[in-house]
Protein backbone atom coordinates (compact mmCIF):
# COMPACT_ATOMS: atom_id res chain seq x y z
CA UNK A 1 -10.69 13.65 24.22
CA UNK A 2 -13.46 11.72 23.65
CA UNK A 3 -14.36 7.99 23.83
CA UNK A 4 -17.06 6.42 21.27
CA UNK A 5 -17.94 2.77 21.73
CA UNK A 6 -21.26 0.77 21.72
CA UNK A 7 -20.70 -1.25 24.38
CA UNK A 8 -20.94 0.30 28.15
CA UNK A 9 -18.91 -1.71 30.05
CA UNK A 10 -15.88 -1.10 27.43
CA UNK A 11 -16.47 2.80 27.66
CA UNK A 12 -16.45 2.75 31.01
CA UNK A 13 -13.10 0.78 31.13
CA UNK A 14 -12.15 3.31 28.73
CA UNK A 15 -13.15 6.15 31.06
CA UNK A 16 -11.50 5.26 34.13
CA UNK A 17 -8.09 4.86 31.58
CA UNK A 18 -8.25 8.32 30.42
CA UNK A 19 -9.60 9.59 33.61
CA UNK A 20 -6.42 8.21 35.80
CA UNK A 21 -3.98 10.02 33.33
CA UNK A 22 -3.19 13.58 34.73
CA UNK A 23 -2.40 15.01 31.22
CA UNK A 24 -5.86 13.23 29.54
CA UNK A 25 -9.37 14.94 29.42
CA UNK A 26 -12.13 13.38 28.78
CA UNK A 27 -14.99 15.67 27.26
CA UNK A 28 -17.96 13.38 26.22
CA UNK A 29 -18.56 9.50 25.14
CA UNK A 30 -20.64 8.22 22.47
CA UNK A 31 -22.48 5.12 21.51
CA UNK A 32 -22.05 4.79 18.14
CA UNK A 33 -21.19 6.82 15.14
CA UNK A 34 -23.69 9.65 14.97
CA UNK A 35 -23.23 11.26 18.56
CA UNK A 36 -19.72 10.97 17.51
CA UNK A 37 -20.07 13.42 14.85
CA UNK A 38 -22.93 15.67 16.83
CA UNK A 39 -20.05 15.28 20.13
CA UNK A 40 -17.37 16.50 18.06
CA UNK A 41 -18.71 19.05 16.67
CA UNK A 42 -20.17 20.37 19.43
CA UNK A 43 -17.17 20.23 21.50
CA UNK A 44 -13.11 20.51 21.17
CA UNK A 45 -12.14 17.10 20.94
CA UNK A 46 -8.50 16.63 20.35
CA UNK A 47 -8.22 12.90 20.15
CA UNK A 48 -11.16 10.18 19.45
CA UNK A 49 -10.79 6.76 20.60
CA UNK A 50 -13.15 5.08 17.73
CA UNK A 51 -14.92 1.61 18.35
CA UNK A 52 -15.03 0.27 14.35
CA UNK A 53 -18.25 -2.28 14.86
CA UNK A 54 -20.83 -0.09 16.23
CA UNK A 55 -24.82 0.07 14.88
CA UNK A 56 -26.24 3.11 12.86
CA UNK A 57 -22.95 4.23 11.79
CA UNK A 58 -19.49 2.70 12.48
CA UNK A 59 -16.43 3.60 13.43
CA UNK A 60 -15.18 3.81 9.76
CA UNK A 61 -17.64 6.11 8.23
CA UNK A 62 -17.89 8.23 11.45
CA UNK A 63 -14.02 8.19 10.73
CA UNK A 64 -14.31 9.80 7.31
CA UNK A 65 -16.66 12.27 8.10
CA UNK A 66 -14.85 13.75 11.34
CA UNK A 67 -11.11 13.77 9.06
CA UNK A 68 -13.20 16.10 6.82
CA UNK A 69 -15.19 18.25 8.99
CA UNK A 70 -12.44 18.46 12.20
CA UNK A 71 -9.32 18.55 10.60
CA UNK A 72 -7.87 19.16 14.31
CA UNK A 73 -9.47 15.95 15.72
CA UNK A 74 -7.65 12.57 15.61
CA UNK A 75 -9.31 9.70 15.91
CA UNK A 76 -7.28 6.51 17.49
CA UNK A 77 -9.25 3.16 16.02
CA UNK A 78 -9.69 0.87 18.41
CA UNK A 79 -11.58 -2.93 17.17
CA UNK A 80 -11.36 -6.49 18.98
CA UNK A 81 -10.69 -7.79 15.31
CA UNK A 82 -6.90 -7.58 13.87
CA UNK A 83 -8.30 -7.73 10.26
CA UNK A 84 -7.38 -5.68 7.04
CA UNK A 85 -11.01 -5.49 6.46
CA UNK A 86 -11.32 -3.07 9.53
CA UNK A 87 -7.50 -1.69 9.63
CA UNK A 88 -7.34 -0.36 5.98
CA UNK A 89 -10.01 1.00 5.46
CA UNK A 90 -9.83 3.13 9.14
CA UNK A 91 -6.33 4.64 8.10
CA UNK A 92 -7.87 5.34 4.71
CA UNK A 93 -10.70 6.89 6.08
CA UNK A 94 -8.09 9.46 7.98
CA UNK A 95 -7.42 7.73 11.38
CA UNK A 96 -3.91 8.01 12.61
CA UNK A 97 -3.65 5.11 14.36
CA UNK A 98 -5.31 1.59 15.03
CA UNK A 99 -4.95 -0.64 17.72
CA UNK A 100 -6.18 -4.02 19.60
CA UNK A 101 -8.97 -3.62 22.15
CA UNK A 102 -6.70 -6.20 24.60
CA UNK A 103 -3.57 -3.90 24.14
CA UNK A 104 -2.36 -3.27 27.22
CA UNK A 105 -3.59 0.80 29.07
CA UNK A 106 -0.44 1.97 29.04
CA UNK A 107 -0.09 1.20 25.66
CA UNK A 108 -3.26 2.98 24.87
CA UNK A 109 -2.62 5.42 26.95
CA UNK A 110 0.78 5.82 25.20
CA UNK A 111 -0.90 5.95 21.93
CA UNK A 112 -3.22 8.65 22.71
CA UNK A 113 -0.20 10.68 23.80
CA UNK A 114 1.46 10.00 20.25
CA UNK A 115 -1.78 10.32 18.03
CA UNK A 116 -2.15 14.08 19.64
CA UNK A 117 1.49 14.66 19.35
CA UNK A 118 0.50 14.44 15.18
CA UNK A 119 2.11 11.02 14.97
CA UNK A 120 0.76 8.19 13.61
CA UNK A 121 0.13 4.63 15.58
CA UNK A 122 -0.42 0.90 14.12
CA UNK A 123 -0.43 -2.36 15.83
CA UNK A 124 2.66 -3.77 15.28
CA UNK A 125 1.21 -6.92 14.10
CA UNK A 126 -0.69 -4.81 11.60
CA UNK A 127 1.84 -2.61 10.27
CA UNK A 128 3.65 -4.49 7.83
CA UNK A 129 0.56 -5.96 5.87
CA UNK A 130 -0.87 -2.87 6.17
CA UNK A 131 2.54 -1.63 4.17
CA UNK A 132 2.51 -5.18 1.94
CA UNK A 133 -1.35 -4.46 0.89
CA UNK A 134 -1.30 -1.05 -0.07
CA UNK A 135 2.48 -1.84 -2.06
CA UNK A 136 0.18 -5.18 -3.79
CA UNK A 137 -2.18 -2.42 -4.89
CA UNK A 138 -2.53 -0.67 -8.19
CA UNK A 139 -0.46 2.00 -8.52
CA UNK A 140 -1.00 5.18 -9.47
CA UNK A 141 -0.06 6.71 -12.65
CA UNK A 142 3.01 8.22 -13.46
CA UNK A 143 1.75 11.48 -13.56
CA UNK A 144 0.35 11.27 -9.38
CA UNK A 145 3.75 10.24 -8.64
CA UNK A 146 5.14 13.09 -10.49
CA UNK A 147 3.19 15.46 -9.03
CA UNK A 148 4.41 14.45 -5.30
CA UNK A 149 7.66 15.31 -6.39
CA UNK A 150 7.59 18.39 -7.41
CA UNK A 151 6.18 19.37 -4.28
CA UNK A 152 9.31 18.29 -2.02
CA UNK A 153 12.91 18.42 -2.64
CA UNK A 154 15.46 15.75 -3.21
CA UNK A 155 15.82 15.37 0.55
CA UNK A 156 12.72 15.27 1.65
CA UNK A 157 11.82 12.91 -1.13
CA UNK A 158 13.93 10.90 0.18
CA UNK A 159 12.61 11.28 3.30
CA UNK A 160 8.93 10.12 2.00
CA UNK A 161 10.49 6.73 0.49
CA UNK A 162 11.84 6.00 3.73
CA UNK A 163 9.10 6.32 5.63
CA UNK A 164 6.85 3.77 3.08
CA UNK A 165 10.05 1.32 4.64
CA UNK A 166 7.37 1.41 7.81
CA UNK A 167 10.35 2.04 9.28
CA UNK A 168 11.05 4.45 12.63
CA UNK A 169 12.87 7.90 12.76
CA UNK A 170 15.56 6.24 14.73
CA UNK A 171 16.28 3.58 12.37
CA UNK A 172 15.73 5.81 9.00
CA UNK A 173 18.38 8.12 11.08
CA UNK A 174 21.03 5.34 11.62
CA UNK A 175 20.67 4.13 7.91
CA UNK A 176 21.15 7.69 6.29
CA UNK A 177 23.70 8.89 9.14
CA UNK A 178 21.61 11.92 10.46
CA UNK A 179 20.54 12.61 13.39
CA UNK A 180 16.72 11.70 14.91
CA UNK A 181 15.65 15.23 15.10
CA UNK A 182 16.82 15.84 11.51
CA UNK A 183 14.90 13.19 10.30
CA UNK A 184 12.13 14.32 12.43
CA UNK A 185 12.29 18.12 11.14
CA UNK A 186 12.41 16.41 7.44
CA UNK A 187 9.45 14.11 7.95
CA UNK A 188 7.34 17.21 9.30
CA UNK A 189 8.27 18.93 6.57
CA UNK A 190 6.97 16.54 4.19
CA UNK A 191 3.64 16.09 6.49
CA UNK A 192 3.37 19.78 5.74
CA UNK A 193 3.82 20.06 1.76
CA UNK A 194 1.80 17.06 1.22
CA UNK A 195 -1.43 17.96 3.52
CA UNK A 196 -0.71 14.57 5.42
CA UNK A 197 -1.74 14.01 8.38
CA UNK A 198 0.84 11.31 9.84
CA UNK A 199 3.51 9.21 8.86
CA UNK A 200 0.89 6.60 7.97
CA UNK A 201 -0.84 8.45 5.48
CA UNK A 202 2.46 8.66 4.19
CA UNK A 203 3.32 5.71 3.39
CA UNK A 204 0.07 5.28 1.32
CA UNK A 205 0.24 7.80 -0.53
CA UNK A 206 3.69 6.75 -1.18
CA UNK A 207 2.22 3.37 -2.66
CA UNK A 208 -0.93 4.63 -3.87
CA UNK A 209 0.54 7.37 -6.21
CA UNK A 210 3.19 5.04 -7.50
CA UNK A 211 6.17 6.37 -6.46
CA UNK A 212 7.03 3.26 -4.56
CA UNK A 213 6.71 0.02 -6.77
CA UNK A 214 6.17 1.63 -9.86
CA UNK A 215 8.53 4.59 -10.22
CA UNK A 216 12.25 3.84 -10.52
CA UNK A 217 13.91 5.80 -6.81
């Protein structure tokens, strides 16, 4: 993994983290958005850690290009500001999770574990106005929401309007009376058929295509 941040005394907080984890690797660092990119494409880099605020290029567009060039690398946001302005557009811009700078290492640590697992991660405090923005947003037209359907049956269709709930596998499980690794095996499933990378991007797409808000369930 790799750890990108402007500021030297944070990536070197963030290096000892990664370096005391037994399972964690850490194959470069990078100052800011451009040796980023030439880092990552240089190198295997499973998981990013992504500073948002940094000079030449941010975290954000650095973001969008590494989604589209490394579709293998994940990039965890990290920002000291708990703001839409930075949150949205991250996960838009293909990061799979976003976090506080003051979250607590394990909790980072944790994070890292999930992001490279193919899971997604949001601050908690950001998670359900991340979910109320993107459902106050246009939708999309009937014929984007149609389209998602017709690539997933009834189940897993399902399966995609429960995750825009923001909801958790366990708690989708107790509400539909399955088990956790069935509703795991469906959500993959639907990850798969839709090119998603996480449950995140899920759940605005979900939004953004109109099948939640618009389109009757």
């Amino acid at each position: 993994m790799a750890v990108v941040d402007d500021q030297e005394l944070m990536r070197s907080a963030l290096r000892m983290m990664v370096e005391s984890q037994p399972d964690l690797d850490l194959v470069g660092e990078a100052a800011d958005g451009h040796e980023a990119l030439a880092l990552v494409r240089a190198r295997r880099v499973d998981v990013v850690l992504m500073d948002l605020r940094m000079p030449r290029m941010g975290g954000i567009e650095a973001t969008e290009v590494i989604a589209r060039e490394q579709p293998g690398t994940r990039v965890l946001a990290l920002t000291t500001f708990d703001l839409d302005e930075y949150a949205f557009p991250a996960i838009r811009a293909g990061a799979s999770g976003f976090l506080l700078k003051d979250a607590r290492a394990e909790e980072i640590v944790e994070a890292i574990r999930t992001v490279h697992a193919g899971h997604g991660v949001v601050a908690p405090s950001t998670t359900r106005r991340l979910i109320e923005h993107v459902a106050a947003s246009p939708g999309g037209t009937g014929a984007e929401a149609d389209a998602v359907r017709a690539r997933l049956t009834p189940r897993e269709l399902d399966m995609l309007l429960e995750l825009a709930t923001g909801e958790s596998n366990a708690e989708i499980a107790r509400r539909l009376h399955l088990s956790e690794n069935t509703v795991k095996t469906h959500v993959g499933h639907v990850l798969a058929k839709l090119g998603l990378r996480d449950r995140v991007q899920a759940v605005v797409l979900a939004y953004e295509s109109g099948l939640v808000g618009r389109s009757p369930r």
